[in-house]
PDB file of N, CA and C in Angstrom:
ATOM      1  N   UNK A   1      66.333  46.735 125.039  1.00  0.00           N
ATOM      2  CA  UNK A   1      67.033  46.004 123.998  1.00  0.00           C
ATOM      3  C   UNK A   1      67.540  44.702 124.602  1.00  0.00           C
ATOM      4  N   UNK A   2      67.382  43.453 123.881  1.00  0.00           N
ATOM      5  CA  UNK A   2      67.634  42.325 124.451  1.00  0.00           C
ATOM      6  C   UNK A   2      69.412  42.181 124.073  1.00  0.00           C
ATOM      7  N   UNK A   3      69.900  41.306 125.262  1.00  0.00           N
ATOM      8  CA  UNK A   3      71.253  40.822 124.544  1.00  0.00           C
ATOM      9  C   UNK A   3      71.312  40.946 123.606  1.00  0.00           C
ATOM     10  N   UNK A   4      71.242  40.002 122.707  1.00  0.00           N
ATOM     11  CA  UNK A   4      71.350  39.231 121.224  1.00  0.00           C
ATOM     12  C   UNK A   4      71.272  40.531 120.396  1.00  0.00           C
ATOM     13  N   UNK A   5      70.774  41.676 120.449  1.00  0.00           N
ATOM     14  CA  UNK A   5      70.854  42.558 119.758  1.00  0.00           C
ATOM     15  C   UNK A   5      71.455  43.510 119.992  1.00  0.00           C
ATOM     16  N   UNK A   6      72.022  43.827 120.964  1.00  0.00           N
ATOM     17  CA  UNK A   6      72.724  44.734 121.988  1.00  0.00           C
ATOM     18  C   UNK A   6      74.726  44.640 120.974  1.00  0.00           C
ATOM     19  N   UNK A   7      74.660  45.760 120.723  1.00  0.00           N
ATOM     20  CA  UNK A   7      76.258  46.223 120.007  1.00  0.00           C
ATOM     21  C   UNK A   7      76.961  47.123 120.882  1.00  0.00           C
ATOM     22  N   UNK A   8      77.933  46.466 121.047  1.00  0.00           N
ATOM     23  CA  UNK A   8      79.117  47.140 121.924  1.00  0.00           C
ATOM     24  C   UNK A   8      80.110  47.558 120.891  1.00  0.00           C
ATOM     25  N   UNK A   9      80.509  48.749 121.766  1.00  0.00           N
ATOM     26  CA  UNK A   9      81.534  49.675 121.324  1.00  0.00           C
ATOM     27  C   UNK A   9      82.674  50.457 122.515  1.00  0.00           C
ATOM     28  N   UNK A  10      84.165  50.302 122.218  1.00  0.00           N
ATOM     29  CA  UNK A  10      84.350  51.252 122.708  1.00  0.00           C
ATOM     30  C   UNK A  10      84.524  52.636 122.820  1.00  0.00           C
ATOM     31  N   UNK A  11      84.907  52.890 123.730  1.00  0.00           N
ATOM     32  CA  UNK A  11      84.603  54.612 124.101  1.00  0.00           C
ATOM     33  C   UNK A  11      85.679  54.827 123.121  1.00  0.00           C
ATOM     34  N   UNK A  12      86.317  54.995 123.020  1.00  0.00           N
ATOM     35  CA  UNK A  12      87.901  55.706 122.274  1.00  0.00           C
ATOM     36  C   UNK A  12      87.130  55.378 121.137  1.00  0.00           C
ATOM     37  N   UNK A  13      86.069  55.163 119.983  1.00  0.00           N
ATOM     38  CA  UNK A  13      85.236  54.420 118.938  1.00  0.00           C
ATOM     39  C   UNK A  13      84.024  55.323 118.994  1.00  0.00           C
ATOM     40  N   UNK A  14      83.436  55.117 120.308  1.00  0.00           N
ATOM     41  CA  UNK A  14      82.332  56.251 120.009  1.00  0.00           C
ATOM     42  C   UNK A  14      82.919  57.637 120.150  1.00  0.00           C
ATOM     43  N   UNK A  15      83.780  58.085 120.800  1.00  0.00           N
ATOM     44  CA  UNK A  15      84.574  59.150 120.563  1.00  0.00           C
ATOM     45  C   UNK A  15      84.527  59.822 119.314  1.00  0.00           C
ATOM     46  N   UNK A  16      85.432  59.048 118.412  1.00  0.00           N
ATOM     47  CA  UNK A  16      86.046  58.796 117.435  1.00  0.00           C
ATOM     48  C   UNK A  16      84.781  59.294 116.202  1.00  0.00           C
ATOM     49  N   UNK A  17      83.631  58.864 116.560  1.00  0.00           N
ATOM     50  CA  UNK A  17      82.682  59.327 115.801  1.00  0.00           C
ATOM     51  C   UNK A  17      81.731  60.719 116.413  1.00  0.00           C
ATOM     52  N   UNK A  18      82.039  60.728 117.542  1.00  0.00           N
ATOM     53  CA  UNK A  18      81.404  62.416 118.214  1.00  0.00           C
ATOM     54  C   UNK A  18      82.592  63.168 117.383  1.00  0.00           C
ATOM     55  N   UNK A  19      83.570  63.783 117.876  1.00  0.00           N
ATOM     56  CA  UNK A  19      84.955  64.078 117.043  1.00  0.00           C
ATOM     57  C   UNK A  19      84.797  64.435 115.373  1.00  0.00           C
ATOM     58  N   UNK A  20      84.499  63.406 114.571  1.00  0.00           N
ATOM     59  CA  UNK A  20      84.209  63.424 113.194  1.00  0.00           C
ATOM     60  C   UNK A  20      82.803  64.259 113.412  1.00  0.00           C
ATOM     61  N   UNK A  21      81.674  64.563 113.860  1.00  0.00           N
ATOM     62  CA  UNK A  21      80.578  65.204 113.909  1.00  0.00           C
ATOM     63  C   UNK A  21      81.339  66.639 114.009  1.00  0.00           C
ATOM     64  N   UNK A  22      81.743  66.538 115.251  1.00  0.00           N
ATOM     65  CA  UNK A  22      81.984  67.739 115.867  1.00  0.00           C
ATOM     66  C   UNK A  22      82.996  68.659 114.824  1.00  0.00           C
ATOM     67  N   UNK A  23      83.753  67.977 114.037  1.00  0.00           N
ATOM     68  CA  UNK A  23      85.215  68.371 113.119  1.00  0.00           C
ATOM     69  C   UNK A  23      83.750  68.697 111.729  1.00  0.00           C
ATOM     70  N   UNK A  24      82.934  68.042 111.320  1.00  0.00           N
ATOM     71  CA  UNK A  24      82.064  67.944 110.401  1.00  0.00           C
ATOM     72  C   UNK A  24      81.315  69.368 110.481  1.00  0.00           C
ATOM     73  N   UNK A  25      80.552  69.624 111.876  1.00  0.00           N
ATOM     74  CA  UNK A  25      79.961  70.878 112.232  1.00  0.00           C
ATOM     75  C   UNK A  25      81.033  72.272 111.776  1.00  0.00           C
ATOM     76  N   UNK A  26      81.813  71.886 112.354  1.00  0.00           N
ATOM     77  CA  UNK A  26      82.906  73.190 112.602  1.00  0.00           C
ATOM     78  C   UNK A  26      83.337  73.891 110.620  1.00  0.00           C
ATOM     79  N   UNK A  27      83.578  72.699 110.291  1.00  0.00           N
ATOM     80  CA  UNK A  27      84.230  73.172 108.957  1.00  0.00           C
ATOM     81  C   UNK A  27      82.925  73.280 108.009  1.00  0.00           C
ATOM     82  N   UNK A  28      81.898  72.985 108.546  1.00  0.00           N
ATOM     83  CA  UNK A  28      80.483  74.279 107.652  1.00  0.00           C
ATOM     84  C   UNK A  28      80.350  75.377 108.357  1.00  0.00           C
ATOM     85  N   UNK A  29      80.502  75.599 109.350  1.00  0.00           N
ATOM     86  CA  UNK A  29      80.356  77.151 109.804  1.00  0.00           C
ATOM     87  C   UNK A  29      81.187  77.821 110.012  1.00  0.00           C
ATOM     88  N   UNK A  30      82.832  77.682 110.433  1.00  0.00           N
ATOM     89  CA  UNK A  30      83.806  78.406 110.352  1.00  0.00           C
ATOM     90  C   UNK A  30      83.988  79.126 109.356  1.00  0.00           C
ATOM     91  N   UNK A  31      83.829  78.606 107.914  1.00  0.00           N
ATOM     92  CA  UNK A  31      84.150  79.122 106.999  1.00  0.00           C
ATOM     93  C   UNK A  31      83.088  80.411 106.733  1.00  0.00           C
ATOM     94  N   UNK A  32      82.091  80.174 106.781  1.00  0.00           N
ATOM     95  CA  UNK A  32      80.973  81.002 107.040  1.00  0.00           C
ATOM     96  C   UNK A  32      81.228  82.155 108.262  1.00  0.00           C
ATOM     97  N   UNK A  33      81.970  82.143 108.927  1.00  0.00           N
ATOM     98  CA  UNK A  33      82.109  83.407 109.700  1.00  0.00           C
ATOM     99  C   UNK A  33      81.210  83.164 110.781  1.00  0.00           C
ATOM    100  N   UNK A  34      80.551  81.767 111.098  1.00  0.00           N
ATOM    101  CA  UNK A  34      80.300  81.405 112.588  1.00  0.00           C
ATOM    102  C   UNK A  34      80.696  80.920 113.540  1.00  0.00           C
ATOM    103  N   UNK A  35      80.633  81.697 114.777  1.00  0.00           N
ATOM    104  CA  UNK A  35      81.595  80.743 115.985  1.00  0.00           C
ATOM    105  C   UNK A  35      80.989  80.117 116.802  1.00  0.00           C
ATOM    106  N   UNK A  36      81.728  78.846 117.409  1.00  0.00           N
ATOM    107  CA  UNK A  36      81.181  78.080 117.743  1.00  0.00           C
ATOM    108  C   UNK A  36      80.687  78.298 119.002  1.00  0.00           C
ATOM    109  N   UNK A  37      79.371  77.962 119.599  1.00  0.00           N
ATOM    110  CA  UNK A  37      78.220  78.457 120.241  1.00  0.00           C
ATOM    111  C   UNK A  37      79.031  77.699 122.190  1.00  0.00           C
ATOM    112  N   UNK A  38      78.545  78.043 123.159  1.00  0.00           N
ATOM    113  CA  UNK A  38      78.795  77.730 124.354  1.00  0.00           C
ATOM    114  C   UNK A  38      78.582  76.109 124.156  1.00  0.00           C
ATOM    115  N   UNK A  39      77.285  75.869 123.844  1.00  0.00           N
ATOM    116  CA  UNK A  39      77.257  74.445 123.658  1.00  0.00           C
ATOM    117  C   UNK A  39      78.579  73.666 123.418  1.00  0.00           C
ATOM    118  N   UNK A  40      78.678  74.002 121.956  1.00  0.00           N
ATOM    119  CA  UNK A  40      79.762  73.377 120.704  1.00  0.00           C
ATOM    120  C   UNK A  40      80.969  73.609 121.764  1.00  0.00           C
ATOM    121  N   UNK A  41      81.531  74.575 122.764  1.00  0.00           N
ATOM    122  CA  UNK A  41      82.369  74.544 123.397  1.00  0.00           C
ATOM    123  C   UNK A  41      82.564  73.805 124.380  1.00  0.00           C
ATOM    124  N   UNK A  42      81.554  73.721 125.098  1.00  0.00           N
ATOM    125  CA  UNK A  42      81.269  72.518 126.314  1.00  0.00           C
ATOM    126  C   UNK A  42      81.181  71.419 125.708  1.00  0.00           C
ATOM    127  N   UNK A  43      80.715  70.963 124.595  1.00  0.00           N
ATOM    128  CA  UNK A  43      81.106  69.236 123.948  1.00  0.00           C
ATOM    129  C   UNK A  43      82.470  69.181 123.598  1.00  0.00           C
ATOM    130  N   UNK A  44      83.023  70.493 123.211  1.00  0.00           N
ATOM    131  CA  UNK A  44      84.895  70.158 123.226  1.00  0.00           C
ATOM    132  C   UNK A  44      85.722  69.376 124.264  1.00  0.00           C
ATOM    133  N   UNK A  45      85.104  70.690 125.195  1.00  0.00           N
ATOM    134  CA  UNK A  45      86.025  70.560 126.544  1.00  0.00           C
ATOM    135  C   UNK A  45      85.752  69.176 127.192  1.00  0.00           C
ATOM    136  N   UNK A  46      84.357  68.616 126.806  1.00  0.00           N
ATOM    137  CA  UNK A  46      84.257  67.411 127.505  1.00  0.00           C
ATOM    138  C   UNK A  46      84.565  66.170 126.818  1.00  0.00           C
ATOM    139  N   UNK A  47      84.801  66.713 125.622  1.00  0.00           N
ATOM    140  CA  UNK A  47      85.660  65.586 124.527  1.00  0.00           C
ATOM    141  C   UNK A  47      86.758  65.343 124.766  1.00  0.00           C
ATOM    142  N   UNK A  48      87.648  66.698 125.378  1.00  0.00           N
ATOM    143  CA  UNK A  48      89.156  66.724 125.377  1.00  0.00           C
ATOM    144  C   UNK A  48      89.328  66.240 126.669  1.00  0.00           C
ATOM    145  N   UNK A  49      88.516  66.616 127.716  1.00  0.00           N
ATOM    146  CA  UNK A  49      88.912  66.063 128.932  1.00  0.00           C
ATOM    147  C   UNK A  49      88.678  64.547 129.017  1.00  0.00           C
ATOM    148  N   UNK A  50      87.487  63.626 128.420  1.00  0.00           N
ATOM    149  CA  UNK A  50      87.439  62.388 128.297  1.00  0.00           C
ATOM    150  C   UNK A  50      88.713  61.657 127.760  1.00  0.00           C
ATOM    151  N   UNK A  51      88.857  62.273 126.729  1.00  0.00           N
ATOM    152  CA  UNK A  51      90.009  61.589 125.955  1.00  0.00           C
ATOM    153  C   UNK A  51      90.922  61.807 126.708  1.00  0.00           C
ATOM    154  N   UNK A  52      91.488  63.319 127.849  1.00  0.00           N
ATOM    155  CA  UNK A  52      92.773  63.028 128.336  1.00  0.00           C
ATOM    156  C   UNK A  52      92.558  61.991 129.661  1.00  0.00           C
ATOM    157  N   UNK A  53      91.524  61.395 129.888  1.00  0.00           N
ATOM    158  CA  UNK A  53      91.822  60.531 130.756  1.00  0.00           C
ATOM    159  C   UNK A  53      91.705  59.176 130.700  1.00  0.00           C
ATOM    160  N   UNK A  54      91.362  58.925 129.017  1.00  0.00           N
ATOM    161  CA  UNK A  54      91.547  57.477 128.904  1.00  0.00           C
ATOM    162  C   UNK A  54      93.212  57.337 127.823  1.00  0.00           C
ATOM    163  N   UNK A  55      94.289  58.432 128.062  1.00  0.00           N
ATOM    164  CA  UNK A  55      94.921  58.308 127.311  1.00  0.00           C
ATOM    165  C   UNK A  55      96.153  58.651 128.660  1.00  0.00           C
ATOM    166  N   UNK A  56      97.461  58.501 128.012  1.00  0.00           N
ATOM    167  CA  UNK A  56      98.359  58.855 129.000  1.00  0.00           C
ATOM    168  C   UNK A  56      99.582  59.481 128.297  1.00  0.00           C
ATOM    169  N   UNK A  57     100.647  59.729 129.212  1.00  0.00           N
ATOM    170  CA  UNK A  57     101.381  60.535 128.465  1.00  0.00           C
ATOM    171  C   UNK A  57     101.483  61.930 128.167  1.00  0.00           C
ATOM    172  N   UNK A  58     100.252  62.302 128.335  1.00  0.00           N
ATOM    173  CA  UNK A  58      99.893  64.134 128.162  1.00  0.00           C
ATOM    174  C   UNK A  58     100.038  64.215 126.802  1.00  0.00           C
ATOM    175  N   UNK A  59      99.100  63.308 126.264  1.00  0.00           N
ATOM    176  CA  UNK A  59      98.351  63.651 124.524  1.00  0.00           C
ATOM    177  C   UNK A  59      98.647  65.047 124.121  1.00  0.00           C
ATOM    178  N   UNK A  60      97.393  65.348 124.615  1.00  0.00           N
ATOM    179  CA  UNK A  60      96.931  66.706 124.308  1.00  0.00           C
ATOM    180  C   UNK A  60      97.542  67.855 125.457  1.00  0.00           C
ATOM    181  N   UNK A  61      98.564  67.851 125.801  1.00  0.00           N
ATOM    182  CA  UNK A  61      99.176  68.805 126.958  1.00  0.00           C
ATOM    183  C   UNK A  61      99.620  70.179 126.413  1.00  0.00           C
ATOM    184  N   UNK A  62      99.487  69.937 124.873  1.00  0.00           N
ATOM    185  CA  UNK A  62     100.251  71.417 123.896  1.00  0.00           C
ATOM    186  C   UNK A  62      98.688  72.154 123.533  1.00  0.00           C
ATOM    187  N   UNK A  63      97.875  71.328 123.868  1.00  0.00           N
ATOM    188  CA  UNK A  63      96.393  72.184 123.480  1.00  0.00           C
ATOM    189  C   UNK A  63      96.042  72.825 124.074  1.00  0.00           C
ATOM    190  N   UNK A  64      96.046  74.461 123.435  1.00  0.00           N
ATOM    191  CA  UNK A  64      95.249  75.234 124.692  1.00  0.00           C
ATOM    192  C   UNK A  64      93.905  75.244 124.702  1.00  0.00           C
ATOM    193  N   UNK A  65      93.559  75.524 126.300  1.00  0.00           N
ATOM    194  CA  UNK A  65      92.325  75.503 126.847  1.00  0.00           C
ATOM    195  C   UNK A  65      91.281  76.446 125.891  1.00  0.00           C
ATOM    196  N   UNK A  66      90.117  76.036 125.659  1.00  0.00           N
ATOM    197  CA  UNK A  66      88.643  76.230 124.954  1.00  0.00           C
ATOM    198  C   UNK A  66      87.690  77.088 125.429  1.00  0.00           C
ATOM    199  N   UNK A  67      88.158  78.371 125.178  1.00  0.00           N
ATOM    200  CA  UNK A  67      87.103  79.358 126.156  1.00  0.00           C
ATOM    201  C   UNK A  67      86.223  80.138 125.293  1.00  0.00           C
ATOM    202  N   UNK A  68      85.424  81.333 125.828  1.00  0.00           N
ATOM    203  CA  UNK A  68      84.858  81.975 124.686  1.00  0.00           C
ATOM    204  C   UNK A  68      85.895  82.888 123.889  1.00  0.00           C
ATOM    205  N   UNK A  69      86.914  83.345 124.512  1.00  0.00           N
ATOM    206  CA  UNK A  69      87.827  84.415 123.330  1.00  0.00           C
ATOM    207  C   UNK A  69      88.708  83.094 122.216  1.00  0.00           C
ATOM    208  N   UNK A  70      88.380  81.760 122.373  1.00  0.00           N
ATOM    209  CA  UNK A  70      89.417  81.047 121.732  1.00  0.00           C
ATOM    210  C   UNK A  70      88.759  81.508 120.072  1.00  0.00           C
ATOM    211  N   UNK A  71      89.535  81.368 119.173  1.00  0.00           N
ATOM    212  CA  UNK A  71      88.715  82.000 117.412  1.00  0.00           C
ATOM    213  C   UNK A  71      88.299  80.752 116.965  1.00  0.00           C
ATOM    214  N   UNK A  72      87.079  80.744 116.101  1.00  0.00           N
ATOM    215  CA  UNK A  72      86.607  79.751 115.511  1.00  0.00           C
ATOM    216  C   UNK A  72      87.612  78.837 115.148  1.00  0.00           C
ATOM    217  N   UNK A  73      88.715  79.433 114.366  1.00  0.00           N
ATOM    218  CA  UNK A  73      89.495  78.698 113.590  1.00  0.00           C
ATOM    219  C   UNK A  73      90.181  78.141 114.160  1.00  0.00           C
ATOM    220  N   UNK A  74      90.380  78.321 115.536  1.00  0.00           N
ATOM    221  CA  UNK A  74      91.951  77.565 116.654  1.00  0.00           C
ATOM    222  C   UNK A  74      90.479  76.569 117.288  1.00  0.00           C
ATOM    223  N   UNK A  75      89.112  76.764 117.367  1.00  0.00           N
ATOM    224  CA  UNK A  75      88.793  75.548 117.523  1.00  0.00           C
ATOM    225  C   UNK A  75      88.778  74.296 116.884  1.00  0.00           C
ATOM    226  N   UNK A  76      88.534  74.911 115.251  1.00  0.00           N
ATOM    227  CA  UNK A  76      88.265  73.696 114.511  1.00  0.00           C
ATOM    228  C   UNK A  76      90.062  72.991 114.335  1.00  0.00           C
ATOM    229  N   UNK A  77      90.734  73.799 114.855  1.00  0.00           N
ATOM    230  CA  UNK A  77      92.328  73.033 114.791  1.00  0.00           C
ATOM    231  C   UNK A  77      92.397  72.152 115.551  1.00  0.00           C
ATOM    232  N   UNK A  78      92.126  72.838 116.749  1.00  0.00           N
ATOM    233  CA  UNK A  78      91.765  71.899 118.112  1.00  0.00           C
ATOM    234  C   UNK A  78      90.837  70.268 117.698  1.00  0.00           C
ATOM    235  N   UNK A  79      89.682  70.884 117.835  1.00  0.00           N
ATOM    236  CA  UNK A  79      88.756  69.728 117.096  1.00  0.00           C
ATOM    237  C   UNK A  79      89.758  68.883 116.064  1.00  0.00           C
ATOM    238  N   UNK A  80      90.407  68.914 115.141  1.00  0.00           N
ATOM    239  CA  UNK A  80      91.047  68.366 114.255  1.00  0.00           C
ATOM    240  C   UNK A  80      91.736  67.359 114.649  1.00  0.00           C
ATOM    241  N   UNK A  81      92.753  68.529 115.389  1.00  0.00           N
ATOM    242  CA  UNK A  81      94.021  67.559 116.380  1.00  0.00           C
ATOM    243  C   UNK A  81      93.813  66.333 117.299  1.00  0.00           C
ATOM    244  N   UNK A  82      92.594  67.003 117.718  1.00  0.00           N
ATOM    245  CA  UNK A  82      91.994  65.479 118.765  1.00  0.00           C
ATOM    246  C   UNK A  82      91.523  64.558 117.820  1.00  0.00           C
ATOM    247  N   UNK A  83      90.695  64.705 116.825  1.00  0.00           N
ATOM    248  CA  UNK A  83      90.345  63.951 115.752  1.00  0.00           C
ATOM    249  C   UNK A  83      91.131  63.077 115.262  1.00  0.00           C
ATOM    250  N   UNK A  84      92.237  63.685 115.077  1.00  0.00           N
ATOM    251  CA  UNK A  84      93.775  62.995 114.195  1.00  0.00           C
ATOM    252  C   UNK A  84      94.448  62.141 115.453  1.00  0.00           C
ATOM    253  N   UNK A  85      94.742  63.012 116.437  1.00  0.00           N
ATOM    254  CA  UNK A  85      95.472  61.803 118.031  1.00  0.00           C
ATOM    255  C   UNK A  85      94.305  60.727 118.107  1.00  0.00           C
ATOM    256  N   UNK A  86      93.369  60.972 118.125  1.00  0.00           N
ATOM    257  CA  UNK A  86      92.176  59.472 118.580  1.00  0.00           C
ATOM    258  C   UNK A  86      92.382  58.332 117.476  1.00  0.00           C
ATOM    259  N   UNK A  87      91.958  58.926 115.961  1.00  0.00           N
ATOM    260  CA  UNK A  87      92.474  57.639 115.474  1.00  0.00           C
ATOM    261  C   UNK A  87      93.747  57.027 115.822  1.00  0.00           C
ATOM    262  N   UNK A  88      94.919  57.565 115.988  1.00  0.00           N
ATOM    263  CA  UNK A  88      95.788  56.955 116.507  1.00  0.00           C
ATOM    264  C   UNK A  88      96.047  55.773 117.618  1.00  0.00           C
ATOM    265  N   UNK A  89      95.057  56.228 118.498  1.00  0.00           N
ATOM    266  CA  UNK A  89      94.408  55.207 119.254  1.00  0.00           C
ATOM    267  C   UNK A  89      93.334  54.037 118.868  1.00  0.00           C
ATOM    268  N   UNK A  90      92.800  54.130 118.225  1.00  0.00           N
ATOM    269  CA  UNK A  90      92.299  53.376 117.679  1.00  0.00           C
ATOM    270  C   UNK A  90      92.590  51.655 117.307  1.00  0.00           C
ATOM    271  N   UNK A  91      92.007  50.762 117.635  1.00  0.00           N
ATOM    272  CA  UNK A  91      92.723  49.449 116.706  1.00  0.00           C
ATOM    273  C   UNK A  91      92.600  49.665 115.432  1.00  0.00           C
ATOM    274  N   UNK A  92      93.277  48.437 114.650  1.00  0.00           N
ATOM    275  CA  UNK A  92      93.173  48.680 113.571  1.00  0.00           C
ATOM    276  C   UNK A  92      91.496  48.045 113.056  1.00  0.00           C
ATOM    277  N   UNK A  93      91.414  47.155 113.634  1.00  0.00           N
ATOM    278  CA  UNK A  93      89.342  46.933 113.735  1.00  0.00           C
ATOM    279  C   UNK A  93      88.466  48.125 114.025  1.00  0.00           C
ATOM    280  N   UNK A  94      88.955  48.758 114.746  1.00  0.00           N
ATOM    281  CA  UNK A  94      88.320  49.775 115.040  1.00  0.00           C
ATOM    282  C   UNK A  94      88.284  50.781 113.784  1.00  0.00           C
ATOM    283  N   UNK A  95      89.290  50.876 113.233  1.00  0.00           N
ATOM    284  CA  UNK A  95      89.856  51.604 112.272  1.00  0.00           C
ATOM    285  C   UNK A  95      89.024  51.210 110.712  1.00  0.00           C
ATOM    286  N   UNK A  96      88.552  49.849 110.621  1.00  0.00           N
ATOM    287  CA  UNK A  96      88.213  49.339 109.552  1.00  0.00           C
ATOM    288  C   UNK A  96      86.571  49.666 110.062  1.00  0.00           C
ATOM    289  N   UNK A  97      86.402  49.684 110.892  1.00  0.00           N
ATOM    290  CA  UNK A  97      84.871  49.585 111.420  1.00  0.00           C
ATOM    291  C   UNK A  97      84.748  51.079 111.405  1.00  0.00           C
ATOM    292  N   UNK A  98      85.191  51.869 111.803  1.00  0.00           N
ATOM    293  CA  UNK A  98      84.986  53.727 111.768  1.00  0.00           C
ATOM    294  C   UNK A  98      84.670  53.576 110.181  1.00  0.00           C
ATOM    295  N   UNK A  99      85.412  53.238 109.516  1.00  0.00           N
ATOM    296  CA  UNK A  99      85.193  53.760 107.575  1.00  0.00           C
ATOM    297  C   UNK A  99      84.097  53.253 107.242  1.00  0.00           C
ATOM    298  N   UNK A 100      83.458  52.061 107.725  1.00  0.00           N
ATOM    299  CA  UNK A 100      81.991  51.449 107.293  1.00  0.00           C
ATOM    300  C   UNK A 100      81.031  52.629 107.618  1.00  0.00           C
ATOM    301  N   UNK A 101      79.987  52.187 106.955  1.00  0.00           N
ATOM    302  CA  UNK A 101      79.044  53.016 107.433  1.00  0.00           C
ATOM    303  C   UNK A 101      78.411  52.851 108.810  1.00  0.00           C
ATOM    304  N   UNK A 102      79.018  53.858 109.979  1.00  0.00           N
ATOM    305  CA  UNK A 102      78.671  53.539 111.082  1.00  0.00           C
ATOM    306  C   UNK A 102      79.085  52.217 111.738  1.00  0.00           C
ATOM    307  N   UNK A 103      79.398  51.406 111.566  1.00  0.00           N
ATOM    308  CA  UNK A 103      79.855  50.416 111.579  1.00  0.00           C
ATOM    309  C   UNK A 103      79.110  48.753 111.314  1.00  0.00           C
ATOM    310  N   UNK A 104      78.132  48.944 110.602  1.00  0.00           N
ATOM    311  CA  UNK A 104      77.254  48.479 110.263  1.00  0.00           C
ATOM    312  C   UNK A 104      77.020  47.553 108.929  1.00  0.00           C
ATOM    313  N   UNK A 105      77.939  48.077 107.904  1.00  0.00           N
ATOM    314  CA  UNK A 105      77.608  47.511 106.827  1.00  0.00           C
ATOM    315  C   UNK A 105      78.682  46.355 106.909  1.00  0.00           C
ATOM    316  N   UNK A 106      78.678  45.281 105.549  1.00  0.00           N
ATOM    317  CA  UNK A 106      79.218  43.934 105.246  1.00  0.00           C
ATOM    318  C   UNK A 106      80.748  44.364 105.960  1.00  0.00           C
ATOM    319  N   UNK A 107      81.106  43.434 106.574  1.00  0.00           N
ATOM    320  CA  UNK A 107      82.223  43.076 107.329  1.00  0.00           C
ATOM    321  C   UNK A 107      83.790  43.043 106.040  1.00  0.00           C
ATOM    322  N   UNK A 108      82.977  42.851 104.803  1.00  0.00           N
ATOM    323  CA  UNK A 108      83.458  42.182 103.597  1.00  0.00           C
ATOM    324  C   UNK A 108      84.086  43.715 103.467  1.00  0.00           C
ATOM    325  N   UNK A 109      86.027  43.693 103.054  1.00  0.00           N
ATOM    326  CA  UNK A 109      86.426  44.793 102.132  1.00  0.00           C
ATOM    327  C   UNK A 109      86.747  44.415 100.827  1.00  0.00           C
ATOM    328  N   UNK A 110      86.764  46.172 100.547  1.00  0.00           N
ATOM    329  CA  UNK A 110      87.022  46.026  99.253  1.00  0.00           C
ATOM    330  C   UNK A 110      88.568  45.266  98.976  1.00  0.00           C
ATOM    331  N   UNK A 111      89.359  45.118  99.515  1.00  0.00           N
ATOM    332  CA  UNK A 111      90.825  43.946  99.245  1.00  0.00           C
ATOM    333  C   UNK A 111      90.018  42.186  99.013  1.00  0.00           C
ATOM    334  N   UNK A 112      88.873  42.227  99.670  1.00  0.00           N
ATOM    335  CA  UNK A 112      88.483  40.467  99.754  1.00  0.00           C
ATOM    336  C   UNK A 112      87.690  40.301  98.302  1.00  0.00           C
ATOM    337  N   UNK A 113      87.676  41.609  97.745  1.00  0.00           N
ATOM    338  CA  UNK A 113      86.696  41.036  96.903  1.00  0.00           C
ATOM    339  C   UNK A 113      87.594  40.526  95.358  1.00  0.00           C
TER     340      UNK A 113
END
């Protein structure tokens, strides 16, 4: 991919949209009586540990750890909670750019029009 076409993002942004997947996955199969697979657990843990180290303060220090006895449902809380603390982090550009589609469509909001 050349410069000129090359889109940057930050991490706390692409996060921000793994997170919404991951929160997206969970609340079609939880409800369904499926738990979430070793995989789906290892993209947690490496979600939660990314985020606790581009964040400070001990964010997430009340979250317990993500194992196989944790219940579907205390994951998708989990998943949630990080979901909900990240936007927080977020700019507010960032914030306007997450609601676009992907971040892609007219720059233009609905207030300009």
């Amino acid at each position: 991919m050349d410069n000129e076409n090359q889109i940057n993002r930050s991490v706390l942004l692409v996060m921000a949209f793994e997170v919404e997947g991951l929160c997206t996955g969970l609340r079609q199969t939880v409800p369904n009586g499926l738990a979430p697979s070793a995989t789906t657990l290892s993209i947690m843990n490496k979600l939660l540990a990314l985020f606790s180290e581009k964040s400070d303060g001990g964010v997430l220090d009340n979250l317990p750890a993500l194992t196989d006895e944790t219940s579907p449902v205390d994951c998708l809380i989990v998943a949630e909670v990080l979901r909900s603390t990240l936007m927080a982090f977020l700019t507010p550009d960032e914030l306007d750019e997450r609601d676009r589609t992907f971040g892609f469509a007219s720059a233009q909001k609905d207030s300009d029009l």
